[in-house]
PDB file of N, CA and C in Angstrom:
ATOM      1  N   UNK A   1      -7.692 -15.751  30.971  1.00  0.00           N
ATOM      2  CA  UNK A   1      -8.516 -14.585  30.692  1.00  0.00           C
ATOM      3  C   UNK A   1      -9.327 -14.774  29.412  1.00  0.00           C
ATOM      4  N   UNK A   2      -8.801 -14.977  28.657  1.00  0.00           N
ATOM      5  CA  UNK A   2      -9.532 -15.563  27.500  1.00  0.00           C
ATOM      6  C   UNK A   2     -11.073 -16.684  27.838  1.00  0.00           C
ATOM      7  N   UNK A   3     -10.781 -17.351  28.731  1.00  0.00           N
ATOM      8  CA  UNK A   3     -12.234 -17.867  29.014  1.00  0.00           C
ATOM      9  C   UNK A   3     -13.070 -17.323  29.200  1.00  0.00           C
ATOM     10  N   UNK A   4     -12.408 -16.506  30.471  1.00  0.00           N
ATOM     11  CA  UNK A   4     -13.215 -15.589  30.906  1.00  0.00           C
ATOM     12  C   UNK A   4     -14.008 -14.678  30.216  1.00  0.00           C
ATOM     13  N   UNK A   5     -13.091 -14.344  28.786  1.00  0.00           N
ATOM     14  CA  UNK A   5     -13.986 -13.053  28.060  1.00  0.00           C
ATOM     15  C   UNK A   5     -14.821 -14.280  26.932  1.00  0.00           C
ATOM     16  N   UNK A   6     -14.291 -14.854  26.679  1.00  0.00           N
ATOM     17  CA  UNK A   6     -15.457 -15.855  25.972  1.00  0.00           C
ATOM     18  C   UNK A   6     -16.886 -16.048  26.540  1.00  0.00           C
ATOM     19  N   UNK A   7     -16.893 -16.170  27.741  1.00  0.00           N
ATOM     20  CA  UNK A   7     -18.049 -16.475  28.782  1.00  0.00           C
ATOM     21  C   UNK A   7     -18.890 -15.429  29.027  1.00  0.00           C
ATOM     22  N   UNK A   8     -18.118 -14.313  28.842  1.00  0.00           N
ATOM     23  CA  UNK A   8     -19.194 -12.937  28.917  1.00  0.00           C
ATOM     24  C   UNK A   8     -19.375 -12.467  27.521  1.00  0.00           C
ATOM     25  N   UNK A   9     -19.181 -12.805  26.400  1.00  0.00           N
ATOM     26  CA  UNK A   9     -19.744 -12.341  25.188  1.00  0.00           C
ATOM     27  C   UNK A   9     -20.315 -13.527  24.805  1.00  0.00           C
ATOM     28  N   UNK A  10     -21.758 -13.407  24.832  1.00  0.00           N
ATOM     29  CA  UNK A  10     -23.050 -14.354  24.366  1.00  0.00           C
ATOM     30  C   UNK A  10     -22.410 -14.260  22.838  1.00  0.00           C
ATOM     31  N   UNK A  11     -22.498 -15.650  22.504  1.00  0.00           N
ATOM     32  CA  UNK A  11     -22.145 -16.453  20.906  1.00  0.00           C
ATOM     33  C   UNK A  11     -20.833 -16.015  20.405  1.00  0.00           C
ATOM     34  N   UNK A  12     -20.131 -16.010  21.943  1.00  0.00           N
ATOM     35  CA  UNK A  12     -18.184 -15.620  21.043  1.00  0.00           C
ATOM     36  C   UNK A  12     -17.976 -17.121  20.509  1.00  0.00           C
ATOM     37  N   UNK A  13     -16.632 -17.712  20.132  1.00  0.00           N
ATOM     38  CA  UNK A  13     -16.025 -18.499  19.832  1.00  0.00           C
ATOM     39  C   UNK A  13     -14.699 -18.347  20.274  1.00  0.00           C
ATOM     40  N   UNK A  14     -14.221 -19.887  21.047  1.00  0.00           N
ATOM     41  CA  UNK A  14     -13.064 -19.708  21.715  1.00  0.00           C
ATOM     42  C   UNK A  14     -12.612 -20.515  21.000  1.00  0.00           C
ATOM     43  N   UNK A  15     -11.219 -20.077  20.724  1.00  0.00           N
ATOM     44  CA  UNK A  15     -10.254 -21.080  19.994  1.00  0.00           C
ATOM     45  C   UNK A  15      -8.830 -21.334  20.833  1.00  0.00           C
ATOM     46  N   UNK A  16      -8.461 -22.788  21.406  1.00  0.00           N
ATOM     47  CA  UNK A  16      -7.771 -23.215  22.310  1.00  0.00           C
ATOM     48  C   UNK A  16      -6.594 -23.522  21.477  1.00  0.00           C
ATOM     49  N   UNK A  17      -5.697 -23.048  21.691  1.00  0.00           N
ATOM     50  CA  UNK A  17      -4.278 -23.781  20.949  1.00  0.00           C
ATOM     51  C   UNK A  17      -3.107 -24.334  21.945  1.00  0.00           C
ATOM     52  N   UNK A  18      -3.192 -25.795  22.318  1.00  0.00           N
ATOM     53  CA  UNK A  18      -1.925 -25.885  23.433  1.00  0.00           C
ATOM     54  C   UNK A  18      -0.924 -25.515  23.095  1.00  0.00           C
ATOM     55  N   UNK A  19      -0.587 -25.202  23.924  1.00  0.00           N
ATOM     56  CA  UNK A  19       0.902 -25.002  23.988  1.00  0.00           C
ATOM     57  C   UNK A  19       0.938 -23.400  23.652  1.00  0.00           C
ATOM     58  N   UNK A  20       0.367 -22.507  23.338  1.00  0.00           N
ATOM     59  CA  UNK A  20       0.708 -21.528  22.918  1.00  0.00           C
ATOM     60  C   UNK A  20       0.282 -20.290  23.912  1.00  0.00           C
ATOM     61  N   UNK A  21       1.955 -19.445  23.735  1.00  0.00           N
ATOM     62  CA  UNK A  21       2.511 -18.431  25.027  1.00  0.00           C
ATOM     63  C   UNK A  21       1.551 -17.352  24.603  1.00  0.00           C
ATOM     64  N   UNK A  22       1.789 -16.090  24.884  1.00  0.00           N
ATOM     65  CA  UNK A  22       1.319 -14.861  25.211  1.00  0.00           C
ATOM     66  C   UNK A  22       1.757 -14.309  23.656  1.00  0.00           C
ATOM     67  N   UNK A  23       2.292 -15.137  22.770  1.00  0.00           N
ATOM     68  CA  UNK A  23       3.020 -14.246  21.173  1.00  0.00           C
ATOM     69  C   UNK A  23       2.727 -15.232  20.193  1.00  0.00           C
ATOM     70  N   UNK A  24       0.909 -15.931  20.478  1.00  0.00           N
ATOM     71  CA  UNK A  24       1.360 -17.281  19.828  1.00  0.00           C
ATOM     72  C   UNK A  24       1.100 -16.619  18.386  1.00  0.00           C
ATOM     73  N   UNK A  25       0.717 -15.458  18.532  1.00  0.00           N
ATOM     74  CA  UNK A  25       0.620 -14.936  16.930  1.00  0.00           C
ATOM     75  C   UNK A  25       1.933 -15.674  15.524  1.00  0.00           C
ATOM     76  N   UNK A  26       2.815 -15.200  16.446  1.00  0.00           N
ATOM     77  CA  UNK A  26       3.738 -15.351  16.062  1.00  0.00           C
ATOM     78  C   UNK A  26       4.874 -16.678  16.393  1.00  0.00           C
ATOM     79  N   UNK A  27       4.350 -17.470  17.360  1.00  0.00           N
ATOM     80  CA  UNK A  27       4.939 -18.322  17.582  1.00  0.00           C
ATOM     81  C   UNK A  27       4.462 -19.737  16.826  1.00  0.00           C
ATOM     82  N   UNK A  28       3.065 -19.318  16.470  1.00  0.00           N
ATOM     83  CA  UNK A  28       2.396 -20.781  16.306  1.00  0.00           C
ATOM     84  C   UNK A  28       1.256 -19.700  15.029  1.00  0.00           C
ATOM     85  N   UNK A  29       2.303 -19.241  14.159  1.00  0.00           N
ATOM     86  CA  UNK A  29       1.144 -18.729  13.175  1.00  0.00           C
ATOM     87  C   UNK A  29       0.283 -19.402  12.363  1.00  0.00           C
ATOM     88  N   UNK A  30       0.912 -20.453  11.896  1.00  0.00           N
ATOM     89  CA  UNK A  30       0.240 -21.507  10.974  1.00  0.00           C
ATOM     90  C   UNK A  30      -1.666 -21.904  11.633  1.00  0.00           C
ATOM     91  N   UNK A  31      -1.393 -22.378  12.799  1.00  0.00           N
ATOM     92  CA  UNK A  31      -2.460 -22.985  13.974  1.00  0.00           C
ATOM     93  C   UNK A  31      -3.457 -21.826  13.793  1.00  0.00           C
ATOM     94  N   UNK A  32      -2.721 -19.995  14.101  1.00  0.00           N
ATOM     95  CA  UNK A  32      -3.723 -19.016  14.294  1.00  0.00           C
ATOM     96  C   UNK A  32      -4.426 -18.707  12.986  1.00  0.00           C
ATOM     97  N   UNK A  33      -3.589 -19.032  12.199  1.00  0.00           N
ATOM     98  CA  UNK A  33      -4.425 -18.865  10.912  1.00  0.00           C
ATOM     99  C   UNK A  33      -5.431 -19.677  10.242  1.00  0.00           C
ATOM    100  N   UNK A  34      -4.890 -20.948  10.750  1.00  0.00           N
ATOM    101  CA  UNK A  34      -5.819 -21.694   9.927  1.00  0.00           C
ATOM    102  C   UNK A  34      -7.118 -21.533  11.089  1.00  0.00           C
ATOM    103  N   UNK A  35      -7.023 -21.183  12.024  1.00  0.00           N
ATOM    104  CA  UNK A  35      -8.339 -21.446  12.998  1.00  0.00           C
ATOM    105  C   UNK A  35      -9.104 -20.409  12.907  1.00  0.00           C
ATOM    106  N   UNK A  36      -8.358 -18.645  12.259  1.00  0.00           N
ATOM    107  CA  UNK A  36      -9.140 -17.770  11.686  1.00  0.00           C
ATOM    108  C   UNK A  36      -9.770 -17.661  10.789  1.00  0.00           C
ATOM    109  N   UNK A  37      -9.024 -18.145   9.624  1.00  0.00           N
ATOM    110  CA  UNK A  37      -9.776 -18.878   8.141  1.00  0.00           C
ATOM    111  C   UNK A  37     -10.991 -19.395   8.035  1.00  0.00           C
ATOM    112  N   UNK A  38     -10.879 -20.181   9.381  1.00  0.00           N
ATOM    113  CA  UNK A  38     -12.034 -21.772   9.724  1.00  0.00           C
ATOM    114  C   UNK A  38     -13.270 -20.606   9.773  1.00  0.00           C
ATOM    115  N   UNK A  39     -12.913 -19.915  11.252  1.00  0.00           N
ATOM    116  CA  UNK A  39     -13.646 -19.155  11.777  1.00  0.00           C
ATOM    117  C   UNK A  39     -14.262 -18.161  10.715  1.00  0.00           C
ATOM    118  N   UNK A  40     -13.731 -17.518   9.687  1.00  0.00           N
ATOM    119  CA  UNK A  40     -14.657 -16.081   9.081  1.00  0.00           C
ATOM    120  C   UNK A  40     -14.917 -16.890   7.842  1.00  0.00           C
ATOM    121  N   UNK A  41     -15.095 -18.369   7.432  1.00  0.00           N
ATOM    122  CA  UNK A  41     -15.299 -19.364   6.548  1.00  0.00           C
ATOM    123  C   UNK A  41     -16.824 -19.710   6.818  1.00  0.00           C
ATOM    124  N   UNK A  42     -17.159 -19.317   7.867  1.00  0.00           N
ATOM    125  CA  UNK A  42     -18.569 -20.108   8.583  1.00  0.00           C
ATOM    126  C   UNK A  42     -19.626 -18.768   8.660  1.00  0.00           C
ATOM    127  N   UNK A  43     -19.191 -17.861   8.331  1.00  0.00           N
ATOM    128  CA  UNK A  43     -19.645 -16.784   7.936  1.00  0.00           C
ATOM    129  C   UNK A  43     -21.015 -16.753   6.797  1.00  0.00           C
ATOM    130  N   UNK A  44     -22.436 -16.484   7.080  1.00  0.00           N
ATOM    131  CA  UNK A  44     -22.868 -17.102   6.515  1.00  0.00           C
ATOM    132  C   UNK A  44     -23.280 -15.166   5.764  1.00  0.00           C
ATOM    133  N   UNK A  45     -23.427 -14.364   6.278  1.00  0.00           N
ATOM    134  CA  UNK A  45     -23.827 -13.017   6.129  1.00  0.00           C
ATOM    135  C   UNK A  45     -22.860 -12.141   5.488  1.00  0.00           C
ATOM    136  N   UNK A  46     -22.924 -10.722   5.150  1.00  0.00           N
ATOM    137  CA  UNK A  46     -21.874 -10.271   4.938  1.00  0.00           C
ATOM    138  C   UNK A  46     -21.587  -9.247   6.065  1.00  0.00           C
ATOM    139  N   UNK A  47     -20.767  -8.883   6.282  1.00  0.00           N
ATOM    140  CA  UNK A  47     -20.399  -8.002   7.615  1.00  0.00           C
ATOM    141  C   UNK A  47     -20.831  -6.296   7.099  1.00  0.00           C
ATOM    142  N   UNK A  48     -21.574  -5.786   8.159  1.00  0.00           N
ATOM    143  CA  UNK A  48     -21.760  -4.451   7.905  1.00  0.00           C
ATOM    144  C   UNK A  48     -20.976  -3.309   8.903  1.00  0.00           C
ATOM    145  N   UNK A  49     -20.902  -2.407   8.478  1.00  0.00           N
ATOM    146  CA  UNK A  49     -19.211  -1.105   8.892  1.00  0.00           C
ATOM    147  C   UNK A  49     -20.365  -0.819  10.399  1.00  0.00           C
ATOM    148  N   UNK A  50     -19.149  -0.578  11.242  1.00  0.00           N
ATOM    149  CA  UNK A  50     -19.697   0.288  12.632  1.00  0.00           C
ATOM    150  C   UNK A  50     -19.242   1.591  12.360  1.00  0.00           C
ATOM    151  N   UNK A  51     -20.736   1.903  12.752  1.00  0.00           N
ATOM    152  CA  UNK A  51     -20.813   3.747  12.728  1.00  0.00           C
ATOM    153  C   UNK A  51     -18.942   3.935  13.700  1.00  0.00           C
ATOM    154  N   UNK A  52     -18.723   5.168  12.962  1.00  0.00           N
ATOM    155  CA  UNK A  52     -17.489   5.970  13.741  1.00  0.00           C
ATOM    156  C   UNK A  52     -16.491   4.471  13.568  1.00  0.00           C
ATOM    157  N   UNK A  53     -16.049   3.722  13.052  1.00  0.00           N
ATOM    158  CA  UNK A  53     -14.969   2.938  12.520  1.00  0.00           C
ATOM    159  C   UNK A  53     -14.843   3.062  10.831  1.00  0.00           C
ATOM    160  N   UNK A  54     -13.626   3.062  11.104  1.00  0.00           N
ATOM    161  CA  UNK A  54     -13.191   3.872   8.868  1.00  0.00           C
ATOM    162  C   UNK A  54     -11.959   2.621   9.247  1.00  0.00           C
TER     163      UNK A  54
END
């Protein structure tokens, strides 16, 4: 499923981790973190608030 939603959001980023179950949050945290890090590292803008999110 994850492909799948990668494929329908124009300029997502998919990040593949083998081996990792349905909790890899927590199973394989090290991997999720460093690949989130990577990811909001490449960040070249600063992020602006969505109306109606606090």
């Amino acid at each position: 499923s994850g492909k799948r939603t990668h494929d329908l959001i124009e300029g997502s980023t998919l990040a593949v981790i083998e081996g990792g179950p349905h909790g890899i949050i927590w199973t394989h945290a090290g991997h999720v973190n460093r690949q989130l890090l990577d990811f909001l590292a490449q960040r070249t803008e600063p992020m602006q608030p969505v109306a109606g999110l606090s």
